[in-house]
Protein backbone atom coordinates (compact mmCIF):
# COMPACT_ATOMS: atom_id res chain seq x y z
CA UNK A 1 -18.64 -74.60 -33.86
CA UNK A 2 -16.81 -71.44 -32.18
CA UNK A 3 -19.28 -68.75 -30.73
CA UNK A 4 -18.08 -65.54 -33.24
CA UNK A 5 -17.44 -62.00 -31.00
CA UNK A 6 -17.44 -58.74 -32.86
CA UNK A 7 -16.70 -55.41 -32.41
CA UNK A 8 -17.37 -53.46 -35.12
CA UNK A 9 -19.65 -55.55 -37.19
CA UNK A 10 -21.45 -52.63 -38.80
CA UNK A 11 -18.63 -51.19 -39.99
CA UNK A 12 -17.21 -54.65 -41.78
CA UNK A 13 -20.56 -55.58 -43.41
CA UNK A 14 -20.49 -51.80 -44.51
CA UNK A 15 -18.14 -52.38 -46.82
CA UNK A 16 -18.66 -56.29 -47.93
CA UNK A 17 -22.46 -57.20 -47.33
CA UNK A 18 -24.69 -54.01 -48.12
CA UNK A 19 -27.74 -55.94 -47.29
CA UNK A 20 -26.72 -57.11 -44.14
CA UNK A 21 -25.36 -54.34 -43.07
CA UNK A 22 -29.08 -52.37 -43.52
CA UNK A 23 -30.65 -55.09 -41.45
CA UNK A 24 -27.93 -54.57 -38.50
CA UNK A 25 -28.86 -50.92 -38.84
CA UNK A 26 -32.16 -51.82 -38.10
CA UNK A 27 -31.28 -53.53 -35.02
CA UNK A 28 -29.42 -50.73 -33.63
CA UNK A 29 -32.60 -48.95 -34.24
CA UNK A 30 -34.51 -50.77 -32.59
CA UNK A 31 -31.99 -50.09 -29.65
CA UNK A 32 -31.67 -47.08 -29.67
CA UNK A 33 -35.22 -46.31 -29.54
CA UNK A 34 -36.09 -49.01 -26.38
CA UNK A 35 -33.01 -47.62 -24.76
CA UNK A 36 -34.27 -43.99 -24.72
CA UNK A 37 -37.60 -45.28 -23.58
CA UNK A 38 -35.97 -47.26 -20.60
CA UNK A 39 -34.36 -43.75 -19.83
CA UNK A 40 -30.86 -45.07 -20.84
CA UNK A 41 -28.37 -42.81 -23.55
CA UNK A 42 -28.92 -44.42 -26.69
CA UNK A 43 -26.43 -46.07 -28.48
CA UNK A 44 -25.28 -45.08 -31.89
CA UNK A 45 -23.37 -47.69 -33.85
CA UNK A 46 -20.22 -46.28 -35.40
CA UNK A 47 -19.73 -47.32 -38.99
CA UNK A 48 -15.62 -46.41 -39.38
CA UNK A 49 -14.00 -47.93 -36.30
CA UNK A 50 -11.30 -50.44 -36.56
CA UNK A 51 -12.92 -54.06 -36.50
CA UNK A 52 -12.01 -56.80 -33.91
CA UNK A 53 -12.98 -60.41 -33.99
CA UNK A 54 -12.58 -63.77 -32.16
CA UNK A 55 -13.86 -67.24 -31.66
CA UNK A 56 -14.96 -68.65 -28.44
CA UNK A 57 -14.44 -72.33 -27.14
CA UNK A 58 -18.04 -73.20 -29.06
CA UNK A 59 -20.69 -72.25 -26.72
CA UNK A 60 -20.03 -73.93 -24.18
CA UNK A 61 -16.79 -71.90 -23.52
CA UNK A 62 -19.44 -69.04 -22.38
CA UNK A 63 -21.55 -71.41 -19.66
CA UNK A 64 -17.86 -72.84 -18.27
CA UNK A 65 -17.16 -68.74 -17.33
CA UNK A 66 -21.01 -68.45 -16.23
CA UNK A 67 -20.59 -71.39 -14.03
CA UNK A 68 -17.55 -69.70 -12.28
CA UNK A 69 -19.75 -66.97 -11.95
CA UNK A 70 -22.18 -69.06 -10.16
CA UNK A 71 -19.75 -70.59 -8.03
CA UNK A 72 -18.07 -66.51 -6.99
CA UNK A 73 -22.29 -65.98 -6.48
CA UNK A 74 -22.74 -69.22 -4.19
CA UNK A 75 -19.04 -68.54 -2.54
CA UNK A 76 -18.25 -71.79 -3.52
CA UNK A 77 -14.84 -72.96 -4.18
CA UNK A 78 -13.63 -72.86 -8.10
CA UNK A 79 -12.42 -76.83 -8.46
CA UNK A 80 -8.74 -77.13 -9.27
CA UNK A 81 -8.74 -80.91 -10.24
CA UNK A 82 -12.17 -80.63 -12.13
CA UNK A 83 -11.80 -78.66 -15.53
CA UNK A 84 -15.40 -77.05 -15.92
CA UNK A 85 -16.58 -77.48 -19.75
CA UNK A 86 -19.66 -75.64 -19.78
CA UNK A 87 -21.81 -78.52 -20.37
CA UNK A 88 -22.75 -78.89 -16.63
CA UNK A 89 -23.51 -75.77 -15.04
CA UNK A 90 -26.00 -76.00 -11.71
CA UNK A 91 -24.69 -72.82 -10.15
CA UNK A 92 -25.03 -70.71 -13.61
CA UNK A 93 -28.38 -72.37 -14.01
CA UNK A 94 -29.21 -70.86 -10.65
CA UNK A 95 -27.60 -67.44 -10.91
CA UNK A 96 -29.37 -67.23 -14.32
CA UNK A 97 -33.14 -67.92 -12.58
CA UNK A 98 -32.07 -64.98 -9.84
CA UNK A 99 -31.10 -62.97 -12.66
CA UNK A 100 -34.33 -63.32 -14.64
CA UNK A 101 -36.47 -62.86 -11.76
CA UNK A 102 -34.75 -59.57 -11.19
CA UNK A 103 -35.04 -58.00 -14.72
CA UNK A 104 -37.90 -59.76 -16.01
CA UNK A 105 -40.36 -61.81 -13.48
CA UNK A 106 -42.68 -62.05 -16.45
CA UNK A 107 -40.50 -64.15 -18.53
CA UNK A 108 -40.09 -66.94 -15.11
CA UNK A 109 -43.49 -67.21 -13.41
CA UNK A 110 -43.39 -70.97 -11.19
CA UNK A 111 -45.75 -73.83 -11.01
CA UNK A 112 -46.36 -72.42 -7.06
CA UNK A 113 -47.31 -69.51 -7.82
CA UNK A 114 -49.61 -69.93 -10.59
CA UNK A 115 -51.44 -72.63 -8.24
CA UNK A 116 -52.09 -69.49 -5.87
CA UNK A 117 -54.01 -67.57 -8.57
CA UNK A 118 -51.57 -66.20 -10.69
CA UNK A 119 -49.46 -64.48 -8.01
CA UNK A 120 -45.66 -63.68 -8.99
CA UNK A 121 -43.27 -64.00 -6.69
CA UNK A 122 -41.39 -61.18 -4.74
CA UNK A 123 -39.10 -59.66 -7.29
CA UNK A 124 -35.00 -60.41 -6.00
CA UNK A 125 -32.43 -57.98 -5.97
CA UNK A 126 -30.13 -57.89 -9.08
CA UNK A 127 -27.52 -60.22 -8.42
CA UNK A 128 -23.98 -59.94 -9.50
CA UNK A 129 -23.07 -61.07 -13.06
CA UNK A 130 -25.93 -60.83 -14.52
CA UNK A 131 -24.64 -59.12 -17.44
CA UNK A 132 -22.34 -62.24 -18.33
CA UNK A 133 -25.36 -64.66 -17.52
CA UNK A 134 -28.51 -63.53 -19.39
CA UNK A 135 -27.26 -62.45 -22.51
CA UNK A 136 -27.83 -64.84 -25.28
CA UNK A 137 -25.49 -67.52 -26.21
CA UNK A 138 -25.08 -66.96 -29.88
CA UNK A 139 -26.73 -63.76 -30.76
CA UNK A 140 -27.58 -59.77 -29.35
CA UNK A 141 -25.44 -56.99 -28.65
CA UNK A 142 -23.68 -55.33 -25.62
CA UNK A 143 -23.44 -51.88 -25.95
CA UNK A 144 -20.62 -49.41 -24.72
CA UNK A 145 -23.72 -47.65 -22.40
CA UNK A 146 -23.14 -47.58 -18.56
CA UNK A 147 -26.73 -49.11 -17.22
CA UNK A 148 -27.16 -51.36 -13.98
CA UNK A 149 -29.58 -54.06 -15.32
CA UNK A 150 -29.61 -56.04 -18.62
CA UNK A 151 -32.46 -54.38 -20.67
CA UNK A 152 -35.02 -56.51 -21.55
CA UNK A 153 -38.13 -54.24 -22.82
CA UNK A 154 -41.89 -56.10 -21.90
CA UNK A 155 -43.29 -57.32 -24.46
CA UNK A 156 -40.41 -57.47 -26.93
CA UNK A 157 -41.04 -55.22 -30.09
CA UNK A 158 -41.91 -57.52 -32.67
CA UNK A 159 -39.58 -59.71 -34.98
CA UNK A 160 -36.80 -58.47 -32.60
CA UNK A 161 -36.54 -61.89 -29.86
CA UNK A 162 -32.78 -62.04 -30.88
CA UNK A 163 -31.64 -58.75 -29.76
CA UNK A 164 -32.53 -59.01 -26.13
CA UNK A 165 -31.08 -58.77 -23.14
CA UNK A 166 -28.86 -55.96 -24.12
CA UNK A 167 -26.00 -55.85 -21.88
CA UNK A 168 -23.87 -53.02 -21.00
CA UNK A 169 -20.23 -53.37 -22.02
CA UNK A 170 -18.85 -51.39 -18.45
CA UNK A 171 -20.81 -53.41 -16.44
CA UNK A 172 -19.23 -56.63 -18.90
CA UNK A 173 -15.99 -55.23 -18.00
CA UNK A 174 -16.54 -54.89 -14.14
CA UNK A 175 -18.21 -58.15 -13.86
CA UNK A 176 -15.27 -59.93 -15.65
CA UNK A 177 -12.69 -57.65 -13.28
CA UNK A 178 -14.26 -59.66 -10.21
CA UNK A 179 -13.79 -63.10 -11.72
CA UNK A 180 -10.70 -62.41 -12.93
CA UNK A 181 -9.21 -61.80 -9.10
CA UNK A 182 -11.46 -65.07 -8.49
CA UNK A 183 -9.58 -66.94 -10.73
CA UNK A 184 -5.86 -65.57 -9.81
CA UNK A 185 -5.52 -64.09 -13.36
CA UNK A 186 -1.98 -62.23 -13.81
CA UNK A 187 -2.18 -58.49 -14.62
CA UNK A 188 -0.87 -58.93 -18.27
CA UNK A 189 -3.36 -61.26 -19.75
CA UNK A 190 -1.77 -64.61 -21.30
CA UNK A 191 -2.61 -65.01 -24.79
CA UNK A 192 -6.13 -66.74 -24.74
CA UNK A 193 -5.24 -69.70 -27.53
CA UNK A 194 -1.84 -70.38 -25.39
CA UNK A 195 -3.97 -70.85 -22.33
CA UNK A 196 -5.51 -73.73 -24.55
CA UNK A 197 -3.13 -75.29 -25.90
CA UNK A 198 -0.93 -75.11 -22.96
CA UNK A 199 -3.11 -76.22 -19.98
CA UNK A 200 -6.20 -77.60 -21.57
CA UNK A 201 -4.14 -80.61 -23.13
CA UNK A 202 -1.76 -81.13 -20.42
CA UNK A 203 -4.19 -80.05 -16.90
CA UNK A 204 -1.55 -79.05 -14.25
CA UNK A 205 -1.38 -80.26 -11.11
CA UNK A 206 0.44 -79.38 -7.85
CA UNK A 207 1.50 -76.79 -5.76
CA UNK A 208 1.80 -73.41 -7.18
CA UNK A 209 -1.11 -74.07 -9.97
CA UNK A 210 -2.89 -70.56 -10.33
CA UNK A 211 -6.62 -71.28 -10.63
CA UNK A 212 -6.44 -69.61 -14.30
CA UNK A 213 -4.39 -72.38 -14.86
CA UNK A 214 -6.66 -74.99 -13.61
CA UNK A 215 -9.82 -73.82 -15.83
CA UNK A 216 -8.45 -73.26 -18.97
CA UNK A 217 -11.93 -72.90 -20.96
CA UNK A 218 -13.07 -70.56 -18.40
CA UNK A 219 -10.12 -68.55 -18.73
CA UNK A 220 -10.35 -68.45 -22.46
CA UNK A 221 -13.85 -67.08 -22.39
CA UNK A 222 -12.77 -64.58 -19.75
CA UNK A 223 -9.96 -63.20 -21.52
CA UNK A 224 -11.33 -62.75 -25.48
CA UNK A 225 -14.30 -61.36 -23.36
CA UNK A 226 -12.59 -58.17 -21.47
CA UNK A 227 -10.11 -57.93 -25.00
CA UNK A 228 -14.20 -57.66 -27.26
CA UNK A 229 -14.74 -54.85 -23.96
CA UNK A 230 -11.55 -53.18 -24.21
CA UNK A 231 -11.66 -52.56 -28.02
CA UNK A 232 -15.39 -51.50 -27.74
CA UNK A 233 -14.72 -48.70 -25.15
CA UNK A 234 -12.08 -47.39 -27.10
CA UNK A 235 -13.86 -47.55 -30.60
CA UNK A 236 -16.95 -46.73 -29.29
CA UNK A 237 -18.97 -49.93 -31.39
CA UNK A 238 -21.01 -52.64 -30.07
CA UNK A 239 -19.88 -56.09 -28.63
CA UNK A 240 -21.79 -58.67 -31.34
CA UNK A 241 -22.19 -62.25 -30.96
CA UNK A 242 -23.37 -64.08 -33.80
């Protein structure tokens, strides 16, 4: 099953799914509203924009990017005879607990720590991708809003668990910039089903092998990722997984 990017989705279910298209203006919303409250320019979802989809390498196509990301975090080497799937990920998993610890130490609270009375740990510094690692896998928005930290609002509003973190489509696109140099990607993106077909079944090997090349699901997810920011910062409408 293929994770499902949208930009847009208001604006299709406008016209084919009136019901579902009230509930997804309900979730902007609720948005909107935590995002002034955070101090951040709300968001408003356009409903006439031109509509872009695509299909991820199932989810794990999203954790095999995230675990590149934890590797360019750890400045550790990206393997060029090891194609990362996604399905082992020790350097994401890591980058994600940083991540949380910086945006929301009351989700993560250790076993240490509650032994000493309840005490929470020093709160990190933001580390880098953290955009690309704590948004949800299958579900949530990121919003064409310039804001330094994933929002996560404490507690969440009720009934609305799915929606958060909400990640910022510029910082998407910047994060995504710096693993794209990481992985040797060419200026003019390859198409991102040719980069499957071409070097997933047949892995290269040898001199002159671009790392792109070499982590073909990690490429994938890269590149359907900056075209879902692209078409978002020039329509204006939310990134949507779902």
């Amino acid at each position: 099953m293929g994770l499902g990017i949208t930009v847009g989705l208001l604006c299709d279910l406008a016209t084919q799914d009136s019901e579902s298209a009230e509930d997804l203006r309900g979730q902007f919303a609720v948005t909107a509203r935590e995002m002034a409250k955070a101090g951040l320019k709300p968001h408003a979802e356009p409903e006439v924009c031109e509509v872009w989809s695509a299909d991820g390498y199932g989810y794990t196509g999203l954790h095999a990017l995230r675990e590149v990301a934890g590797l360019v975090w750890r400045d550790l080497p990206i393997p060029m005879d090891d194609i990362l799937t996604g399905r082992i990920t020790p350097n994401a998993e890591a980058l994600f607990e940083v991540a949380v610890q910086a945006c929301a130490p009351e989700l993560r609270q250790s076993t240490f720590s509650r032994l000493l009375g309840g005490k929470k740990p020093a709160k990190p510094l933001l580390p880098p991708f953290a955009h690309l690692s704590l948004h949800s896998d299958a579900e949530g928005f990121y919003v064409p809003v310039d804001f330094a930290q994933p929002l996560i609002p404490m507690p969440f509003p009720p009934g609305t668990e799915t929606l958060w973190p909400l990640g910022s489509v510029q910082r998407l696109a910047a994060e995504l910039s710096i693993l794209g140099q990481a992985l040797g990607l060419p200026d003019t993106l390859p198409d991102p089903d040719d980069v499957l077909e071409t070097w997933l079944e047949a892995p290269p090997s040898g001199p002159g092998i671009a790392i792109w090349q070499a982590q073909p699901i990690a490429t994938h997810s890269l590149i359907i990722l900056r075209q879902a920011c692209d078409h978002s910062l020039r329509t204006g409408a939310a990134i949507s997984f779902g």
